[in-house]
PDB file of N, CA and C in Angstrom:
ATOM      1  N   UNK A   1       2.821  -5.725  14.881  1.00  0.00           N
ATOM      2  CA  UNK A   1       1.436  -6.051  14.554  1.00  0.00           C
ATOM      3  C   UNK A   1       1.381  -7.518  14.135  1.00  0.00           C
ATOM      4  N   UNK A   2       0.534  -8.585  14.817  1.00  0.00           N
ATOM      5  CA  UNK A   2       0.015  -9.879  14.475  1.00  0.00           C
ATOM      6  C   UNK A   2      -0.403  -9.895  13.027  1.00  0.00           C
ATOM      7  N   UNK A   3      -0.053 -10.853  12.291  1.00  0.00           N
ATOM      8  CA  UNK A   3      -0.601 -11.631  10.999  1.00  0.00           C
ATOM      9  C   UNK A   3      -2.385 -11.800  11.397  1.00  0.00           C
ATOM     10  N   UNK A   4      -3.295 -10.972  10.468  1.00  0.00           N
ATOM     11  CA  UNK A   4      -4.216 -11.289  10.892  1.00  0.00           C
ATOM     12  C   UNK A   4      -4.949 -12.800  10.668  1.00  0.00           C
ATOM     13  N   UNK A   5      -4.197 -13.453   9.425  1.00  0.00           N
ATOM     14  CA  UNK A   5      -4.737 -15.017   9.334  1.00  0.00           C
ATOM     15  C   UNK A   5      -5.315 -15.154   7.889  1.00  0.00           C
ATOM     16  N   UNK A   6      -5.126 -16.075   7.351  1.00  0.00           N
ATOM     17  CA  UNK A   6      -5.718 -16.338   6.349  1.00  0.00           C
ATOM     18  C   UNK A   6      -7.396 -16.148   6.464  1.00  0.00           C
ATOM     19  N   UNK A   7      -8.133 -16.525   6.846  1.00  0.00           N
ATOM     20  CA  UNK A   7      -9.408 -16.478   7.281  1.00  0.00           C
ATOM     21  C   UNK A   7     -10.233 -15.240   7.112  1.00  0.00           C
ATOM     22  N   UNK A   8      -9.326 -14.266   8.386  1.00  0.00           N
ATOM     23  CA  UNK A   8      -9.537 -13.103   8.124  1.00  0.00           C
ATOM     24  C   UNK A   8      -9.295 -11.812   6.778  1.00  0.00           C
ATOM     25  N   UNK A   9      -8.273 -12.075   6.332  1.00  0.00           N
ATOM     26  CA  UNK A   9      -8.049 -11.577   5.347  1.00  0.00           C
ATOM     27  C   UNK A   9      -8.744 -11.998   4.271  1.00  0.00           C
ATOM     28  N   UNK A  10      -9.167 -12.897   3.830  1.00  0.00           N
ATOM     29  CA  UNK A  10      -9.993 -14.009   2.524  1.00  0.00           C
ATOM     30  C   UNK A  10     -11.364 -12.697   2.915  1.00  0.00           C
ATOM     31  N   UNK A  11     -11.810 -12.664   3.868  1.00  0.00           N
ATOM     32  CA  UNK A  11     -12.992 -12.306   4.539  1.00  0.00           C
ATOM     33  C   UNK A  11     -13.126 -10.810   4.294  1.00  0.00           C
ATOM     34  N   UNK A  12     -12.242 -10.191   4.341  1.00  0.00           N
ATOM     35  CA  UNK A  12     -11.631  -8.578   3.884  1.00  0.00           C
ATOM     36  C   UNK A  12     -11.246  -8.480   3.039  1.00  0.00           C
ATOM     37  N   UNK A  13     -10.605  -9.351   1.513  1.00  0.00           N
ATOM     38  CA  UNK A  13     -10.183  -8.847   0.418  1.00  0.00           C
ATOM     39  C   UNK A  13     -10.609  -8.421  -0.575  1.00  0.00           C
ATOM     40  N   UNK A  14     -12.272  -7.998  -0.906  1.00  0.00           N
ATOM     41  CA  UNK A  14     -13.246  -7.665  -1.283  1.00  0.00           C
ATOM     42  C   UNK A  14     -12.913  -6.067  -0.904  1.00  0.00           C
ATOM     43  N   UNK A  15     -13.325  -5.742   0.337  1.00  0.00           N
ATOM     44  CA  UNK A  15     -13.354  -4.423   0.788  1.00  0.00           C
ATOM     45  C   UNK A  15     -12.114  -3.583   0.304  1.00  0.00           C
ATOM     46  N   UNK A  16     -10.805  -4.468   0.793  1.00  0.00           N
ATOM     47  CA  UNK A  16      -9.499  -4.276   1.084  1.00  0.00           C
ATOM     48  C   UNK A  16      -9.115  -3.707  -0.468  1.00  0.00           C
ATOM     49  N   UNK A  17      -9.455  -4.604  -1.477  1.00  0.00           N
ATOM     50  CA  UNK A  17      -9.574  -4.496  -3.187  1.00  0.00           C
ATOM     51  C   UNK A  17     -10.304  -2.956  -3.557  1.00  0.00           C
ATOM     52  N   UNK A  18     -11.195  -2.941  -3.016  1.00  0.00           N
ATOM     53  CA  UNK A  18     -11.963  -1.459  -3.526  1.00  0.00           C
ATOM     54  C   UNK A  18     -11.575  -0.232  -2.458  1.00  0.00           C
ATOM     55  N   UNK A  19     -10.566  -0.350  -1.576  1.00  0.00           N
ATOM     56  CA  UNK A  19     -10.279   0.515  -0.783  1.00  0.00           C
ATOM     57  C   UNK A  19     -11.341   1.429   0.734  1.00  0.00           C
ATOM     58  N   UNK A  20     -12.025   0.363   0.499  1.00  0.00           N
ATOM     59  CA  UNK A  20     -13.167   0.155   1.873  1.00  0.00           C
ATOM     60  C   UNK A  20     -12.638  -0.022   3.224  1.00  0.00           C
ATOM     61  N   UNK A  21     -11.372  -0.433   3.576  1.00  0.00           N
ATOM     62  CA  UNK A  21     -11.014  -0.547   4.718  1.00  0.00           C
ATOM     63  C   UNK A  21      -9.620   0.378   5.527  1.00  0.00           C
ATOM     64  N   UNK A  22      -9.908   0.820   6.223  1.00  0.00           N
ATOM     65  CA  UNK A  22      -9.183   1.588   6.502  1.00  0.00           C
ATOM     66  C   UNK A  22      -8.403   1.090   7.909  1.00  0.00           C
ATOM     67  N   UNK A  23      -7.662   2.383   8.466  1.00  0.00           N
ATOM     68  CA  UNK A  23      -6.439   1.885   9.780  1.00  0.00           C
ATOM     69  C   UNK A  23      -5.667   0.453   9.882  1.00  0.00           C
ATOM     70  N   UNK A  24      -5.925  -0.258  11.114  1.00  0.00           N
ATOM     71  CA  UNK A  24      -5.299  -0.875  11.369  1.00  0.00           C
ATOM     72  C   UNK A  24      -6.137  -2.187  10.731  1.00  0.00           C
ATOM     73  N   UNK A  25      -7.262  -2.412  10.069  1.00  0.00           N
ATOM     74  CA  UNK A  25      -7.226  -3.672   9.212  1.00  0.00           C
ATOM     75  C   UNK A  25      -6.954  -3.518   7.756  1.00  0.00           C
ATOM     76  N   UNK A  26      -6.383  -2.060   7.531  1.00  0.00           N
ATOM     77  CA  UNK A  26      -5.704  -2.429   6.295  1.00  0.00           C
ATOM     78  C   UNK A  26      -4.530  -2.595   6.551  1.00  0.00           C
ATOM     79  N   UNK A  27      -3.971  -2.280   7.630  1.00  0.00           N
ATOM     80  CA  UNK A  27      -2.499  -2.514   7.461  1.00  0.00           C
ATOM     81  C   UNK A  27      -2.120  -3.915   7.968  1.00  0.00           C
ATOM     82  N   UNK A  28      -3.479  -4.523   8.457  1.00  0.00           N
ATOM     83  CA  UNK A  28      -3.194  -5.967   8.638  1.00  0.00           C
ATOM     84  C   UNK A  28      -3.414  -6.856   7.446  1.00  0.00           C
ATOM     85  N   UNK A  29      -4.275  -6.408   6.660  1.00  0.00           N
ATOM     86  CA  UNK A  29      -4.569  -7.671   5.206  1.00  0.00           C
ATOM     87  C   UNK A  29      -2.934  -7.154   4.483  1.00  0.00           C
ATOM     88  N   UNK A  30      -2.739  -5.853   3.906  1.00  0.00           N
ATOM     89  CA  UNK A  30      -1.254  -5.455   3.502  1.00  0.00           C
ATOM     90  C   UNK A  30      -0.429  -6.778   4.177  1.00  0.00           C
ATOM     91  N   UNK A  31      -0.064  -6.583   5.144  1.00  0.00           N
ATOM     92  CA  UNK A  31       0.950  -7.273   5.702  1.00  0.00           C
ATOM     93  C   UNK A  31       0.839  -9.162   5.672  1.00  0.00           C
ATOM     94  N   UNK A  32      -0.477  -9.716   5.458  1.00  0.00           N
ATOM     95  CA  UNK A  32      -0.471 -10.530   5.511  1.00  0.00           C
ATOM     96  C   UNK A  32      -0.396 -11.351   4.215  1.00  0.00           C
ATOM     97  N   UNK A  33      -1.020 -10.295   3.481  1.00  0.00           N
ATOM     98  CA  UNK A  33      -0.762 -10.417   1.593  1.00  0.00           C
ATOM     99  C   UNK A  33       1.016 -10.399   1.650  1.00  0.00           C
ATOM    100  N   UNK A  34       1.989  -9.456   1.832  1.00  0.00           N
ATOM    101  CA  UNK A  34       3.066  -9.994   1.514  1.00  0.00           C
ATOM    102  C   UNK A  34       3.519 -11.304   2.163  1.00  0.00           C
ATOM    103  N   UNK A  35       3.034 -11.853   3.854  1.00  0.00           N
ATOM    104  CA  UNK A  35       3.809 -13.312   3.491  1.00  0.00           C
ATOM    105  C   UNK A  35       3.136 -14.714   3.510  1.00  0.00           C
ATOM    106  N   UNK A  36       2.006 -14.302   3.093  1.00  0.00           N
ATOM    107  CA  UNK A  36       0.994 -15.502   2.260  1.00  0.00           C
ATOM    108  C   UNK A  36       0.854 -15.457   0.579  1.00  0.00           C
ATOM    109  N   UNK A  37       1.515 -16.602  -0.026  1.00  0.00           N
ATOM    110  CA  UNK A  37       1.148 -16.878  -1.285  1.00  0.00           C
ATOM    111  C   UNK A  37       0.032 -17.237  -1.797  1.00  0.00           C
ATOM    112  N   UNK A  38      -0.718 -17.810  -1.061  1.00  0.00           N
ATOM    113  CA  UNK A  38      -2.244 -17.975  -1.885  1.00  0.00           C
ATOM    114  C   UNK A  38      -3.026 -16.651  -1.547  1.00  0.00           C
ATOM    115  N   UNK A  39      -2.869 -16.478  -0.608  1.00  0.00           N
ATOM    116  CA  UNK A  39      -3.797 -14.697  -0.582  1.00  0.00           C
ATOM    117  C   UNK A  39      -3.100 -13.955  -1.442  1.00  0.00           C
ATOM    118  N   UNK A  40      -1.999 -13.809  -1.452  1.00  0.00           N
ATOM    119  CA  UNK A  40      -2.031 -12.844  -2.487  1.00  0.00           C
ATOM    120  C   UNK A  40      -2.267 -13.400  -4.091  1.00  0.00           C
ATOM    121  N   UNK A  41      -2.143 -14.031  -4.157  1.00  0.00           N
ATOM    122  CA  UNK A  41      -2.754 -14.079  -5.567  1.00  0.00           C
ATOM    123  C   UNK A  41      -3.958 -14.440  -5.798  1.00  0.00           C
ATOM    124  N   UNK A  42      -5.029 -14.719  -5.034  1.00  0.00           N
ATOM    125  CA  UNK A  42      -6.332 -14.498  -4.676  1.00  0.00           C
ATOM    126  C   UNK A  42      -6.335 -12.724  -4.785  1.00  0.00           C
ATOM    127  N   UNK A  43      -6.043 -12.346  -4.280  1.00  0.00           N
ATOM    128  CA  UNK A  43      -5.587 -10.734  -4.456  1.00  0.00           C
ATOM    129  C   UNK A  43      -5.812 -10.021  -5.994  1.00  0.00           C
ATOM    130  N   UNK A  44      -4.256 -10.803  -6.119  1.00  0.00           N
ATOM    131  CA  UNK A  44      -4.081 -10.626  -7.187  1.00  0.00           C
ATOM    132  C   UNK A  44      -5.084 -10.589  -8.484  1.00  0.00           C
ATOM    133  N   UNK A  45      -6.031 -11.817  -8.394  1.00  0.00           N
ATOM    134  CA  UNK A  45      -6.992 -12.098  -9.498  1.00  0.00           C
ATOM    135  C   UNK A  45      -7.684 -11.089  -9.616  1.00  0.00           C
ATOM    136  N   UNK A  46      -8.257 -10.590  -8.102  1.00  0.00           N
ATOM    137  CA  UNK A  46      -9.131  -9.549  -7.800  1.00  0.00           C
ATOM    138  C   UNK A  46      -9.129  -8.572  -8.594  1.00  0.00           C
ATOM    139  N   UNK A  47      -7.651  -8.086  -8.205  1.00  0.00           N
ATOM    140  CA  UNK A  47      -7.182  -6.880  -8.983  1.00  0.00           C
ATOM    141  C   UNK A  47      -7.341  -6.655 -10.465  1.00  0.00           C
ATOM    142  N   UNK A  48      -6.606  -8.422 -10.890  1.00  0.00           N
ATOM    143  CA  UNK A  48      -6.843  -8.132 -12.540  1.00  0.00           C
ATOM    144  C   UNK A  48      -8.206  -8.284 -13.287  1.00  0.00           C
ATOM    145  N   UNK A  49      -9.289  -8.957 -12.453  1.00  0.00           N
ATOM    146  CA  UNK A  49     -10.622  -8.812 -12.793  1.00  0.00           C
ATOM    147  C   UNK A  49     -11.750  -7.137 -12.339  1.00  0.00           C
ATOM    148  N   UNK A  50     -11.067  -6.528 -11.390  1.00  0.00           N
ATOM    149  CA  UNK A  50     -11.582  -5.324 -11.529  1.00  0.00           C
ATOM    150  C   UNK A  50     -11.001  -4.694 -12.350  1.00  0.00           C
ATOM    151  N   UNK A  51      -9.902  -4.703 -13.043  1.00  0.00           N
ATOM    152  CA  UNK A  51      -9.115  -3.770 -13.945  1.00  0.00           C
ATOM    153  C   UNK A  51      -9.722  -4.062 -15.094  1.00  0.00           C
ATOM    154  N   UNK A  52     -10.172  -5.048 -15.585  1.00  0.00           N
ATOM    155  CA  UNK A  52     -10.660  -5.571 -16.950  1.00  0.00           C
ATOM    156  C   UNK A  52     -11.968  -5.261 -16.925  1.00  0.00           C
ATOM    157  N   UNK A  53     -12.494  -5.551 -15.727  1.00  0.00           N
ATOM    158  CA  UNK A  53     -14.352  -4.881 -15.693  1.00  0.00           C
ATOM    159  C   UNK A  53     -14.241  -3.298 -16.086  1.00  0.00           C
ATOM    160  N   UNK A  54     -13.706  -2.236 -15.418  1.00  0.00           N
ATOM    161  CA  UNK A  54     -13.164  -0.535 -15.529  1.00  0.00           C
ATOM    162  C   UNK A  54     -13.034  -0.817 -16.832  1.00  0.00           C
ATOM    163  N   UNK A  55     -12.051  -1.196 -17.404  1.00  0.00           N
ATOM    164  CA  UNK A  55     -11.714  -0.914 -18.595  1.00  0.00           C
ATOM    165  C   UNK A  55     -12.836  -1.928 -19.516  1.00  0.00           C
ATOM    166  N   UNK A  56     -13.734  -2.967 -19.568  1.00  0.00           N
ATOM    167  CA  UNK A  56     -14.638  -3.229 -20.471  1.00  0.00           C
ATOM    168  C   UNK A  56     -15.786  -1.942 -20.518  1.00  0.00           C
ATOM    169  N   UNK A  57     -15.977  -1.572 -19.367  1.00  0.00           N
ATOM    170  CA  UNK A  57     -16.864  -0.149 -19.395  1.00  0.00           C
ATOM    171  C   UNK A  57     -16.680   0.872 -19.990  1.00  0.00           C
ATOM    172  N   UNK A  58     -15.293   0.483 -20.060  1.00  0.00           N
ATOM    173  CA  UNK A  58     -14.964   2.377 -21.363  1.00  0.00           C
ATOM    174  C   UNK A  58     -15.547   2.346 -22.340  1.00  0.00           C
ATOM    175  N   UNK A  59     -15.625   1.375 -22.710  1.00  0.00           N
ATOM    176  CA  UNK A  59     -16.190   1.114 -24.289  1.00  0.00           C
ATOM    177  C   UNK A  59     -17.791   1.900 -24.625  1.00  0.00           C
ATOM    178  N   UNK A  60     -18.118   2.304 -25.697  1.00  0.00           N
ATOM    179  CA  UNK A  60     -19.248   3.103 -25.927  1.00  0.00           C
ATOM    180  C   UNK A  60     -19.972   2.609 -27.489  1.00  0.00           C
ATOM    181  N   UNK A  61     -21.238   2.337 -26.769  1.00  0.00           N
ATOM    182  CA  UNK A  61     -22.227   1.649 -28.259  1.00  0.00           C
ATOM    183  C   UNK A  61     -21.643   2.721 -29.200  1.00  0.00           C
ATOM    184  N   UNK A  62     -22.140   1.694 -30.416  1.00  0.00           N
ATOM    185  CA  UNK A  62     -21.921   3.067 -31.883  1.00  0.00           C
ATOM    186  C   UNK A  62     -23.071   3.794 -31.736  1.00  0.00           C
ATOM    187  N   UNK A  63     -23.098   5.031 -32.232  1.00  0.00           N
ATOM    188  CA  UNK A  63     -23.692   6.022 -32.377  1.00  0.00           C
ATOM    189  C   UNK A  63     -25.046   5.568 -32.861  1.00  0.00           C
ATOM    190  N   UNK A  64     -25.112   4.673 -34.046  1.00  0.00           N
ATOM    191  CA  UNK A  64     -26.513   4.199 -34.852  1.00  0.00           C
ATOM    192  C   UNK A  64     -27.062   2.916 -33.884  1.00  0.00           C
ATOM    193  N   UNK A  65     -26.461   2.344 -33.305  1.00  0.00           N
ATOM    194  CA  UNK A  65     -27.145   1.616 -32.368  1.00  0.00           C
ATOM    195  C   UNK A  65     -27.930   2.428 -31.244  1.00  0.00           C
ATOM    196  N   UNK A  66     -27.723   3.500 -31.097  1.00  0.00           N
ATOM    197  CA  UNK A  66     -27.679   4.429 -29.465  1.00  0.00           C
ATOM    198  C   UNK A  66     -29.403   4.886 -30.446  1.00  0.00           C
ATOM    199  N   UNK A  67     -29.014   5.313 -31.338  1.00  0.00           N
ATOM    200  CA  UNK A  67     -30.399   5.915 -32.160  1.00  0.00           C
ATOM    201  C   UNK A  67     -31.318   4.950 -32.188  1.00  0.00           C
ATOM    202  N   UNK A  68     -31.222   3.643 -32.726  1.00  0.00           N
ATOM    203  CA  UNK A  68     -31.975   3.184 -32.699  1.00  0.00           C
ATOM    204  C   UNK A  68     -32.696   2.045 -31.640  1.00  0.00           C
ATOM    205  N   UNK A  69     -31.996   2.196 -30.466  1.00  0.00           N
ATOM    206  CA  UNK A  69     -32.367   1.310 -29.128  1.00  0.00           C
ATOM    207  C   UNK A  69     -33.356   3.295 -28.616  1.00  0.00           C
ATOM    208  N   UNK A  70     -33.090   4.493 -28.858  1.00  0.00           N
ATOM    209  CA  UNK A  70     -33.713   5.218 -28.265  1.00  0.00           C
ATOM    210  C   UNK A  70     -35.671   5.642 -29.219  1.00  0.00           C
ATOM    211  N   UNK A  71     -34.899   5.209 -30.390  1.00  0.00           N
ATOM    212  CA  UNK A  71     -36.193   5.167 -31.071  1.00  0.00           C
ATOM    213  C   UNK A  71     -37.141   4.158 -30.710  1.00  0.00           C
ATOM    214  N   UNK A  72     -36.648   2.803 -30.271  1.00  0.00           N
ATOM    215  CA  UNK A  72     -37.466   1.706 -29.976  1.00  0.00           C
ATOM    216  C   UNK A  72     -38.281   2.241 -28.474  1.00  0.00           C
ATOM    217  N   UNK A  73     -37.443   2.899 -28.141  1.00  0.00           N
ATOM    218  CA  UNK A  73     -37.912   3.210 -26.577  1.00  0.00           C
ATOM    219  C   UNK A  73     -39.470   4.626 -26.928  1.00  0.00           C
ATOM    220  N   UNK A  74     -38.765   4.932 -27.639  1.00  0.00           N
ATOM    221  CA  UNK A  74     -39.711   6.133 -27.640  1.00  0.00           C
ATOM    222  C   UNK A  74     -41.100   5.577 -28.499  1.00  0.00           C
ATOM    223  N   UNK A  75     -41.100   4.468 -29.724  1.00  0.00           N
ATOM    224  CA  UNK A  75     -41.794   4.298 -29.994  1.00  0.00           C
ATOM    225  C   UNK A  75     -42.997   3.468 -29.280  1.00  0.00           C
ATOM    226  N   UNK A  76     -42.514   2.895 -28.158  1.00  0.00           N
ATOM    227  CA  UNK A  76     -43.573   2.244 -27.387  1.00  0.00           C
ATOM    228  C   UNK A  76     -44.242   3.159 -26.312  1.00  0.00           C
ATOM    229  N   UNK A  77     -44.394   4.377 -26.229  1.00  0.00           N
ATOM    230  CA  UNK A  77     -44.590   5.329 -25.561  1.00  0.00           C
ATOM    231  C   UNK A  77     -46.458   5.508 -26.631  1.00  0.00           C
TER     232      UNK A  77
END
């Protein structure tokens, strides 16, 4: 299988990152990530900025904030 190219892959590592691409153009960005150094760590960033977004989302307002952003809501009703 051909190196699909820097170009192409830059262009797919979005999809490729959230597991959007399937057959033979994932197994072409794969392959081209191991022997390109700037794609992969373009990659790479990807990865560690979706991992940190997932995990900033775990987080959960306090309880007395939740009450009182639902009271504000209800009181303009």
């Amino acid at each position: 299988m051909a190196d699909c190219g820097c170009e192409v892959a830059r262009k797919n590592l979005e999809d490729y990152l959230h597991g959007e691409l399937q057959g033979v153009n994932c197994d072409e960005i794969e392959q081209h990530l191991e022997t390109c150094l700037p794609c992969k760590d373009e990659h790479t960033v990807g990865v560690t900025l979706t991992n940190k977004v997932k995990s900033a989302c775990c987080e959960t307002a306090p309880e007395q904030l939740k009450k009182t952003i639902v009271y504000s809501i209800e009181s303009l009703s």
